[in-house]
N, C-alpha and C. Protein backbone atom coordinates (compact mmCIF):
# COMPACT_ATOMS: atom_id res chain seq x y z
N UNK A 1 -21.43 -44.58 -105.37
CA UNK A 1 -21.55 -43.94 -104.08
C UNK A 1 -20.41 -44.40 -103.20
N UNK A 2 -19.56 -43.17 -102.53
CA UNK A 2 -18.63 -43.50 -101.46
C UNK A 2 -18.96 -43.95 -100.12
N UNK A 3 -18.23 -44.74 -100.00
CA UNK A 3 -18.50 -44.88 -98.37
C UNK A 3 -17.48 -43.94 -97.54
N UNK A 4 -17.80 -43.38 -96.47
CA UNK A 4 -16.79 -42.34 -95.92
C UNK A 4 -16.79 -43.30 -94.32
N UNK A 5 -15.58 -43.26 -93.83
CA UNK A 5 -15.53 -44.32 -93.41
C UNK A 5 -14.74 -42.91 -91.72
N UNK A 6 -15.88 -42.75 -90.55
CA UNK A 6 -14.84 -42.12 -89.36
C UNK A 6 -14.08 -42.55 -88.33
N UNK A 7 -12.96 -42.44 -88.04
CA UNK A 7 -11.69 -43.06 -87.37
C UNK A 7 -11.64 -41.96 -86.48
N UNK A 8 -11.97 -42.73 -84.98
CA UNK A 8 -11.73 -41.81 -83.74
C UNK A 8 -9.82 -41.93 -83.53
N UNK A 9 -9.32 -40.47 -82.93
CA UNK A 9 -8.40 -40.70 -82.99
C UNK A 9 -8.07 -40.17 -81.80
N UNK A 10 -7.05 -40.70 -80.65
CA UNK A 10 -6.45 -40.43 -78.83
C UNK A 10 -6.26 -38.86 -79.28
N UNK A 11 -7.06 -38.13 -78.41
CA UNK A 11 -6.59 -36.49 -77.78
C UNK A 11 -5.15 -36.43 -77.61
N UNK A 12 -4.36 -37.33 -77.34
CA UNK A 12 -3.22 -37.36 -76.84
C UNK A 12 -2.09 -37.44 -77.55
N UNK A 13 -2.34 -38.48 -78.56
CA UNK A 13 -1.06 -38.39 -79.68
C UNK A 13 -1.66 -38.95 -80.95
N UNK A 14 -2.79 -38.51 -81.07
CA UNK A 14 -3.87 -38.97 -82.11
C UNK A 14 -3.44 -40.57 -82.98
N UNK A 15 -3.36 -41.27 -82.18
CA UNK A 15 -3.44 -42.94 -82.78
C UNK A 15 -4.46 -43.37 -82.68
N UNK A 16 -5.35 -44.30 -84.01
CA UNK A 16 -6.05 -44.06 -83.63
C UNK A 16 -6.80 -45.55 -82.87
N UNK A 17 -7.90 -45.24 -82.22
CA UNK A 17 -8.37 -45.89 -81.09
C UNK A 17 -9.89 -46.21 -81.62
N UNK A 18 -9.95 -47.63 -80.93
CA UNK A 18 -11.69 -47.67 -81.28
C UNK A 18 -12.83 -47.22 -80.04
N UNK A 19 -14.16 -46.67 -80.51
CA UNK A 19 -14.91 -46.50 -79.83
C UNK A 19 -14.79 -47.12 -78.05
N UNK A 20 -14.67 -47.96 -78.29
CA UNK A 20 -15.15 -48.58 -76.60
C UNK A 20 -13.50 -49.09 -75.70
N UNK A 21 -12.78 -48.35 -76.65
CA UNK A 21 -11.40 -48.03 -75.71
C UNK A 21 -12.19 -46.89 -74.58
N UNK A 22 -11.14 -47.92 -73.40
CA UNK A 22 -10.94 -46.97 -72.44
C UNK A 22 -9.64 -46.03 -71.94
N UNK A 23 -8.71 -46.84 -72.39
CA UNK A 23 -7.34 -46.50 -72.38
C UNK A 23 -7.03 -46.30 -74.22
N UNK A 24 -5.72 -45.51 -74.05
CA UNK A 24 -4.98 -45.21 -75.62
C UNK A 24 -4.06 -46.81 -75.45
N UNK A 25 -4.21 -47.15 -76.42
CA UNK A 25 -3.34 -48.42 -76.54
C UNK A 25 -1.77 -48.01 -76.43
N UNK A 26 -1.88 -46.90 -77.25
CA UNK A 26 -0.27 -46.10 -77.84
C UNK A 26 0.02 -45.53 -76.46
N UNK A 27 -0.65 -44.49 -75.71
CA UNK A 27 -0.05 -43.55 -74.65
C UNK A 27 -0.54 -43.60 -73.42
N UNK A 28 -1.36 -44.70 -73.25
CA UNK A 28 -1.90 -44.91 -71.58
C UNK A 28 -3.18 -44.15 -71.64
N UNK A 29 -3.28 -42.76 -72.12
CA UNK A 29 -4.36 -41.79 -71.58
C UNK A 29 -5.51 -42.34 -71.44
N UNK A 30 -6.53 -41.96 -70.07
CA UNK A 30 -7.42 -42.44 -70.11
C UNK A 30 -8.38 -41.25 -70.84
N UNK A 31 -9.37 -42.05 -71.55
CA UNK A 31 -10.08 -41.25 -72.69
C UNK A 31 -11.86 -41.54 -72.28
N UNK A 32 -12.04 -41.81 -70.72
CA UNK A 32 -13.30 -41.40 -70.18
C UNK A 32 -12.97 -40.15 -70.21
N UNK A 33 -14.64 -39.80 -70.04
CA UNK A 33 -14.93 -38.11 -69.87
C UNK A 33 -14.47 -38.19 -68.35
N UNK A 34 -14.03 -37.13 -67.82
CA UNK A 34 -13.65 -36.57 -66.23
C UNK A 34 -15.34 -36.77 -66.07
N UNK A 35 -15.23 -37.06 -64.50
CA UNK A 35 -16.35 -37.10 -63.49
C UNK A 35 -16.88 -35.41 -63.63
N UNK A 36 -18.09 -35.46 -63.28
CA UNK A 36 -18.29 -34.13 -62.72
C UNK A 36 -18.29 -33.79 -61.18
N UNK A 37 -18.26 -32.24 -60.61
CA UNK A 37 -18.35 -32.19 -59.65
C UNK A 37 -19.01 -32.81 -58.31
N UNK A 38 -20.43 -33.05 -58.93
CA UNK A 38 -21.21 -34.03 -57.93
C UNK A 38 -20.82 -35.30 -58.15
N UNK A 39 -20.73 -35.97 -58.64
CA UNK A 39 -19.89 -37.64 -59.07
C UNK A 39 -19.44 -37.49 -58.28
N UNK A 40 -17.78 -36.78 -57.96
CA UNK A 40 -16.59 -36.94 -57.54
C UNK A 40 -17.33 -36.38 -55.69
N UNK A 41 -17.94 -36.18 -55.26
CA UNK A 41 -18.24 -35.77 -54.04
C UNK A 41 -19.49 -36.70 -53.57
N UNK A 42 -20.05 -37.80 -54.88
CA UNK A 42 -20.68 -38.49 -54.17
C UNK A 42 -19.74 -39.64 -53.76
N UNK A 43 -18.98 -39.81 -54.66
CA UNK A 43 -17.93 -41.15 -54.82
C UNK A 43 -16.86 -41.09 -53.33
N UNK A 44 -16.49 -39.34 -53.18
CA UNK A 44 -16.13 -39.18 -51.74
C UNK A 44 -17.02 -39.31 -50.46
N UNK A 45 -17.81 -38.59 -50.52
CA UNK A 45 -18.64 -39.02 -49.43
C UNK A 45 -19.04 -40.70 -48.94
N UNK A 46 -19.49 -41.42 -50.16
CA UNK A 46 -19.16 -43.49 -50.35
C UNK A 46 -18.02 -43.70 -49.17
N UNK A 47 -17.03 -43.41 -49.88
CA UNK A 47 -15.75 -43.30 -49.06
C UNK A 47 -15.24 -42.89 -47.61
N UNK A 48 -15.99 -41.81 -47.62
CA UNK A 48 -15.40 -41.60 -46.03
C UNK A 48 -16.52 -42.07 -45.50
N UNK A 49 -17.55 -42.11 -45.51
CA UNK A 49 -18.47 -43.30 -44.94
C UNK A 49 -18.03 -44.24 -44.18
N UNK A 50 -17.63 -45.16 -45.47
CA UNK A 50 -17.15 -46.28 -45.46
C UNK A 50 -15.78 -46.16 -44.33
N UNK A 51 -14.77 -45.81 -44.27
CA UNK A 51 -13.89 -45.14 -44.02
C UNK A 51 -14.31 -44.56 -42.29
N UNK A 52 -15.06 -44.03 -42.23
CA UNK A 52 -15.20 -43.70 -40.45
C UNK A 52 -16.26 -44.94 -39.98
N UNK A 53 -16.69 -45.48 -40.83
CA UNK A 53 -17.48 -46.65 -40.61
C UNK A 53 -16.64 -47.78 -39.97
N UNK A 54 -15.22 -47.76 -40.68
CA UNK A 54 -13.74 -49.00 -40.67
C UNK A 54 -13.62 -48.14 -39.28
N UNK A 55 -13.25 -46.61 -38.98
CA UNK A 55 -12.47 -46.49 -38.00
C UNK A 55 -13.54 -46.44 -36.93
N UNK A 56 -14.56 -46.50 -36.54
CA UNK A 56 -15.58 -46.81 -35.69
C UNK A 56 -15.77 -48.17 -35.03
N UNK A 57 -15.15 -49.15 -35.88
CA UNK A 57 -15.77 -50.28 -35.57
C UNK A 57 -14.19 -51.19 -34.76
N UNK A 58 -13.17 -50.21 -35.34
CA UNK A 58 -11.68 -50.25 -34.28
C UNK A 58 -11.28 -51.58 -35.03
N UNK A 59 -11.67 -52.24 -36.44
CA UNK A 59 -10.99 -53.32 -36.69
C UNK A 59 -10.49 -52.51 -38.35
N UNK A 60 -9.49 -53.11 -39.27
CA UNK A 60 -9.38 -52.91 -40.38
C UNK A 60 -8.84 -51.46 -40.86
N UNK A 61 -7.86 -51.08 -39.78
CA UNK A 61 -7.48 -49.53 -40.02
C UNK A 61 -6.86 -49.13 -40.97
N UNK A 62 -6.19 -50.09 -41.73
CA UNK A 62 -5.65 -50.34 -43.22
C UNK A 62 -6.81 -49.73 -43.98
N UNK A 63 -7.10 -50.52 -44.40
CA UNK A 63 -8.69 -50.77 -45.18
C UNK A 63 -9.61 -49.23 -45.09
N UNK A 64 -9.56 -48.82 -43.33
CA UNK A 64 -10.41 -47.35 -43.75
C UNK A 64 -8.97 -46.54 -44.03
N UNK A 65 -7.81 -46.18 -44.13
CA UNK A 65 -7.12 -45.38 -44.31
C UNK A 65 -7.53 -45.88 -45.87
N UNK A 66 -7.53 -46.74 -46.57
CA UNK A 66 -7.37 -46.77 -48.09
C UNK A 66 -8.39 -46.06 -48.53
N UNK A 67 -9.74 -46.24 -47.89
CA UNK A 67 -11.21 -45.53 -48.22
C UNK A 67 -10.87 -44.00 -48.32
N UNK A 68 -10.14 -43.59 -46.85
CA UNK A 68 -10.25 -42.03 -46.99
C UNK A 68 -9.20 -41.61 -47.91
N UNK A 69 -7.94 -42.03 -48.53
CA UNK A 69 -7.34 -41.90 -48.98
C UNK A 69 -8.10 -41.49 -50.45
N UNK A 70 -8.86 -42.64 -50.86
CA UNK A 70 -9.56 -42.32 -52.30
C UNK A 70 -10.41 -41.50 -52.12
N UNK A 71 -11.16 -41.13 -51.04
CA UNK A 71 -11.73 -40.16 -50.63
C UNK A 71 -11.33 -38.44 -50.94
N UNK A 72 -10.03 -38.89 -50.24
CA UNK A 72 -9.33 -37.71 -50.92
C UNK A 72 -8.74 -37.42 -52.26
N UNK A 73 -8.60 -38.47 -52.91
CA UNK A 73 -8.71 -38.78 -54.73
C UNK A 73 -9.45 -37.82 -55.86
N UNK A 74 -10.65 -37.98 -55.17
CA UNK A 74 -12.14 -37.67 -55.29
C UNK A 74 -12.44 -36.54 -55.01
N UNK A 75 -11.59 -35.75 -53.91
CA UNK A 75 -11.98 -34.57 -53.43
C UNK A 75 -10.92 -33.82 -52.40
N UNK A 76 -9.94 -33.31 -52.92
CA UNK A 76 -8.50 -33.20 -52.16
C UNK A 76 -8.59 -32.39 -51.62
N UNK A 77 -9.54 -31.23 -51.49
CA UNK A 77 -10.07 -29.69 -51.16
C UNK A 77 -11.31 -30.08 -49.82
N UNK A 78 -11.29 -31.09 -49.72
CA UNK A 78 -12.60 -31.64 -48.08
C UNK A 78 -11.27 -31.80 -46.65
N UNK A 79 -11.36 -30.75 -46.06
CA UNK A 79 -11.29 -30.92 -44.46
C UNK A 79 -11.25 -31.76 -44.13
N UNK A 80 -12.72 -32.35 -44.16
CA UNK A 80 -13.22 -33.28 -43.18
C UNK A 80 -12.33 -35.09 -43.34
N UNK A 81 -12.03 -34.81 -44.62
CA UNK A 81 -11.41 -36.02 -45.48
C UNK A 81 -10.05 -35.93 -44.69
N UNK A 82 -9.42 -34.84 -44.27
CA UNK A 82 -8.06 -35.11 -44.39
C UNK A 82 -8.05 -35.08 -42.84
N UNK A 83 -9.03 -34.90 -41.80
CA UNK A 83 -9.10 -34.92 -40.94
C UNK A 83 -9.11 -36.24 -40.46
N UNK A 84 -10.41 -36.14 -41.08
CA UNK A 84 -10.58 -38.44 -40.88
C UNK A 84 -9.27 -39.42 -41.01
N UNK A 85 -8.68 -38.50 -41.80
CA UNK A 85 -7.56 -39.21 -42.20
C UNK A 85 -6.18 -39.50 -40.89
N UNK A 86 -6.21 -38.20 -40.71
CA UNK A 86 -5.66 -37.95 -39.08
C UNK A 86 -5.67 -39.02 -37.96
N UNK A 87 -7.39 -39.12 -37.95
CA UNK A 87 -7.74 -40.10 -36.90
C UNK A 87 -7.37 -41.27 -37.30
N UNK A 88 -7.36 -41.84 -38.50
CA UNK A 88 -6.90 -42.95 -38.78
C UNK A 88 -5.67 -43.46 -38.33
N UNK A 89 -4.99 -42.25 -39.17
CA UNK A 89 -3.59 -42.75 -38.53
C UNK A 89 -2.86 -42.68 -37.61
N UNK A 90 -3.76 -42.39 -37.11
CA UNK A 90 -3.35 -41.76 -35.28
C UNK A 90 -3.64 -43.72 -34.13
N UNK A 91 -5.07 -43.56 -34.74
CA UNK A 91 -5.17 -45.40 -34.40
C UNK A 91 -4.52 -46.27 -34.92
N UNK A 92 -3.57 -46.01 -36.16
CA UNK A 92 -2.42 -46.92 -36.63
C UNK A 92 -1.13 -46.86 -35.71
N UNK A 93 -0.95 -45.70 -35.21
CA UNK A 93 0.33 -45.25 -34.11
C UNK A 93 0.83 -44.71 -35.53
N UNK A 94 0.77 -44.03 -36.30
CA UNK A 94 1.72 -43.06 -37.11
C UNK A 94 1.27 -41.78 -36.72
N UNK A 95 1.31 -41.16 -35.72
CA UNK A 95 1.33 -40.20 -35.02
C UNK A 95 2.08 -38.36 -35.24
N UNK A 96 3.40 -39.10 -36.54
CA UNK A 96 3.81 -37.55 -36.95
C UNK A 96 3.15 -37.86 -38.55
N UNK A 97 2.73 -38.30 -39.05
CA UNK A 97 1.99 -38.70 -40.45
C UNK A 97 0.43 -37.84 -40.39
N UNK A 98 -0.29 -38.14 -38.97
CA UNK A 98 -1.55 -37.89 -38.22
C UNK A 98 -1.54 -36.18 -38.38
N UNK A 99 -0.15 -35.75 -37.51
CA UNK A 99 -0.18 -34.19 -37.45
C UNK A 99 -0.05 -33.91 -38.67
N UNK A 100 0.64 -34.10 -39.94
CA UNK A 100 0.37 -33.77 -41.17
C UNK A 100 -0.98 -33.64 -41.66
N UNK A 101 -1.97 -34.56 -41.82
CA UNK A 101 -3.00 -34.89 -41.87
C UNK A 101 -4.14 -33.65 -41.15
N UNK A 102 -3.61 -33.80 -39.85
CA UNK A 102 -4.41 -32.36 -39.27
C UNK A 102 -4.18 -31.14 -39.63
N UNK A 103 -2.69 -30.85 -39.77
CA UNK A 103 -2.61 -29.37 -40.32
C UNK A 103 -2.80 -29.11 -41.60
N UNK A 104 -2.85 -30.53 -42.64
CA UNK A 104 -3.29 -29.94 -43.93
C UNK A 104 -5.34 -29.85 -43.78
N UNK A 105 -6.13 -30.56 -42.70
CA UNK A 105 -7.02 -30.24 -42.48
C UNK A 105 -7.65 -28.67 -42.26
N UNK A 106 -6.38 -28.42 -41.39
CA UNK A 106 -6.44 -26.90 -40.77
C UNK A 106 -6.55 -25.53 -42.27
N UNK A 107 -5.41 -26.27 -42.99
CA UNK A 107 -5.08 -25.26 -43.84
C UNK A 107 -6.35 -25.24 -44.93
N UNK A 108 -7.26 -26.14 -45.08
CA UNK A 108 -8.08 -25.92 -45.96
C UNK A 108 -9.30 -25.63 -45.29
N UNK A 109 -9.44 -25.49 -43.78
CA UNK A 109 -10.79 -24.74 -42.96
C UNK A 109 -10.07 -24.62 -41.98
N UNK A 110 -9.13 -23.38 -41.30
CA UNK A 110 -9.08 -22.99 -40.30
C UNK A 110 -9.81 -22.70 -39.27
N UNK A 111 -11.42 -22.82 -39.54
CA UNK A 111 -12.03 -22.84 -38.38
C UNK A 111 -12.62 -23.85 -37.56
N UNK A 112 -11.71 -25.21 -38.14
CA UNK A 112 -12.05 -26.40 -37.54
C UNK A 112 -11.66 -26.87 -36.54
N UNK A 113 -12.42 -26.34 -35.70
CA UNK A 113 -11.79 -26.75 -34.38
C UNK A 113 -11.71 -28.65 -33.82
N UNK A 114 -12.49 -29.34 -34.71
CA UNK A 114 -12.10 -30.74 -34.22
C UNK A 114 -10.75 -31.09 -35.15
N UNK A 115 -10.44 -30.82 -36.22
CA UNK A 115 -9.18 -30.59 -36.64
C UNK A 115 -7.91 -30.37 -35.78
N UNK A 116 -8.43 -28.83 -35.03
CA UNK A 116 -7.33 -28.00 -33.99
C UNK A 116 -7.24 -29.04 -32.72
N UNK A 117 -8.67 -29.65 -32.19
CA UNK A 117 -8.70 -30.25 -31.02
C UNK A 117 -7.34 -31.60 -31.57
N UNK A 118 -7.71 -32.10 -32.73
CA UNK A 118 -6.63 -33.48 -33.12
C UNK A 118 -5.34 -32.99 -33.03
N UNK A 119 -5.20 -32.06 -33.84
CA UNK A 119 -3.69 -31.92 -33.81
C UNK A 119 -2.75 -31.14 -32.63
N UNK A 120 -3.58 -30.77 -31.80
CA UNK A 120 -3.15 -30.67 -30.28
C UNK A 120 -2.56 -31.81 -29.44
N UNK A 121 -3.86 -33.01 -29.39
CA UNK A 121 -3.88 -33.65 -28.61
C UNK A 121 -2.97 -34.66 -29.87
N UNK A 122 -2.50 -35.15 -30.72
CA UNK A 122 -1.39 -35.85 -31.40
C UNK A 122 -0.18 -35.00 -31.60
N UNK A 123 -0.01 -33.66 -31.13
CA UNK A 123 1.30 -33.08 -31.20
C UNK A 123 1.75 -33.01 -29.36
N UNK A 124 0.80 -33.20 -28.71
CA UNK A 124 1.26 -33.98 -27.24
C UNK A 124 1.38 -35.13 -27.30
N UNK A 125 0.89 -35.77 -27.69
CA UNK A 125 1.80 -37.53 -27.84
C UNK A 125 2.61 -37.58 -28.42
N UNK A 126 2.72 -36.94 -29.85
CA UNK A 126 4.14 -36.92 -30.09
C UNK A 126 5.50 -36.41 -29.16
N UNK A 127 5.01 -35.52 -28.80
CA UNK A 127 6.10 -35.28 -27.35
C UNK A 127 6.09 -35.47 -25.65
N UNK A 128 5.26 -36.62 -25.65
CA UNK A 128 4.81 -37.35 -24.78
C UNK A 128 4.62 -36.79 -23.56
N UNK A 129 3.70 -35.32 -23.99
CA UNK A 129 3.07 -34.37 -22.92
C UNK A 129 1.63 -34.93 -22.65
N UNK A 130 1.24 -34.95 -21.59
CA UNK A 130 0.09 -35.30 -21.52
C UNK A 130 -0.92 -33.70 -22.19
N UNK A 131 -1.98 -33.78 -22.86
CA UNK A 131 -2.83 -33.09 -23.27
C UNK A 131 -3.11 -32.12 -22.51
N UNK A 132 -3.39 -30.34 -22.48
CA UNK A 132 -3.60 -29.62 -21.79
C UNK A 132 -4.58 -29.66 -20.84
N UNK A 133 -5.55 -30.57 -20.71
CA UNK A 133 -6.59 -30.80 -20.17
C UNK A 133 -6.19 -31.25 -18.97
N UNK A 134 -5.22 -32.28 -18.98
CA UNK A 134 -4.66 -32.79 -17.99
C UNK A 134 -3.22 -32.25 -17.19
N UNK A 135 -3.14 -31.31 -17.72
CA UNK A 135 -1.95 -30.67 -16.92
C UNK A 135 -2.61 -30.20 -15.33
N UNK A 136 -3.82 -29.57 -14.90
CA UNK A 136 -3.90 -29.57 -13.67
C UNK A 136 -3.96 -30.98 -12.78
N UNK A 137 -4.47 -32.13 -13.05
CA UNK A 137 -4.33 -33.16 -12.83
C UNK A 137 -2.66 -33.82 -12.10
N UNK A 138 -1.86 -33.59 -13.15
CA UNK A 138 -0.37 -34.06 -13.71
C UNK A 138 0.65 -33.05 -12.74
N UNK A 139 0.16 -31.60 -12.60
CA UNK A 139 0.33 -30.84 -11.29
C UNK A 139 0.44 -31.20 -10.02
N UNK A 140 -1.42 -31.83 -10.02
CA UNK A 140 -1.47 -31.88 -8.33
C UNK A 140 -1.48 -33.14 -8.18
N UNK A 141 -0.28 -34.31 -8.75
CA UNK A 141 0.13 -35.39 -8.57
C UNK A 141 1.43 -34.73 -8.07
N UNK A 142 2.24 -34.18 -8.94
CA UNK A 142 3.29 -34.18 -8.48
C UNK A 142 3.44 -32.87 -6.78
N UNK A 143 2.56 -32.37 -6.70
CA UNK A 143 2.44 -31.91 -5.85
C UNK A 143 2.64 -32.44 -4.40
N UNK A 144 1.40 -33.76 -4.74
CA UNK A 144 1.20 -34.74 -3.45
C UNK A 144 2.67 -35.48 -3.56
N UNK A 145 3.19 -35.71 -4.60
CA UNK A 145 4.52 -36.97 -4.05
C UNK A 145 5.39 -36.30 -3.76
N UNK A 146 5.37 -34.76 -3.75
CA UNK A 146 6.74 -34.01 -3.11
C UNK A 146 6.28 -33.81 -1.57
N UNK A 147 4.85 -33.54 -1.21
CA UNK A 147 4.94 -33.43 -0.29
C UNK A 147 5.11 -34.41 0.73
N UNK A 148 5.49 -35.67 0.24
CA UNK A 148 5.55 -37.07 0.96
C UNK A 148 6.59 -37.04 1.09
N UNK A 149 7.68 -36.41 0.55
CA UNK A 149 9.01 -36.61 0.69
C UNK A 149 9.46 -35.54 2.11
């Protein structure tokens, strides 16, 4: 009687590999199964949690930009992810990085208006307009110091 003896072999450049590889020794590939859809949106959601949790608490803005970052890893097609992301780096002072961040928010739900509200009010700091809100304000200042003159 033969013994038949089966040899798993890498998808990738078929060398072969043992069972409880995670990596191809030969080609890097990782040879887990892909996440599924819910995995990868619970593993994001963990994340931006965590992540508006860091930017809430106003310490460790590093740390939540890394969260939403994998956040977006996990789920590159979430708004809300690349929005968060915005705010982050808006409390870092990277401010033209931020408007990126918002308009790629925009482009994947244009009807986000806290998106639209961010990248308004960080494309006036970037050009060191005060926010539309405050233009009647910023008016009837300069109003009063002309009329002192």
């Amino acid at each position: 009687m033969s013994t038949i003896i089966f040899r798993l072999h890498c998808p990738n450049c078929d060398a072969t590999i043992e069972e409880t590889d995670i990596f191809c020794s030969h080609c890097g590939i990782n040879l887990e199964p892909p996440l599924g859809k819910t995995e990868l949106e619970t593993l994001a959601q963990e994340n931006l949690d965590n992540a508006r949790d860091l930017l809430e608490s106003g310490r460790h803005l590093k740390k939540a930009l890394a969260r939403c970052d994998q956040a977006i890893a996990y789920l590159p097609e979430s708004a809300a992810a690349h929005n968060l992301r915005g705010l982050i780096l808006d409390g870092l002072g990277r401010t033209p990085e931020a408007i990126l961040a918002y308009q790629e928010a925009l482009r994947l739900n244009p009807q986000d208006a806290e998106a639209q509200a961010n990248l308004t009010d960080a494309a006036a700091e970037a050009q060191n307009v005060p926010p539309p809100e405050n233009h009647f304000l910023l008016f009837k200042n300069l109003r009063f110091l002309n009329s002192k003159k």
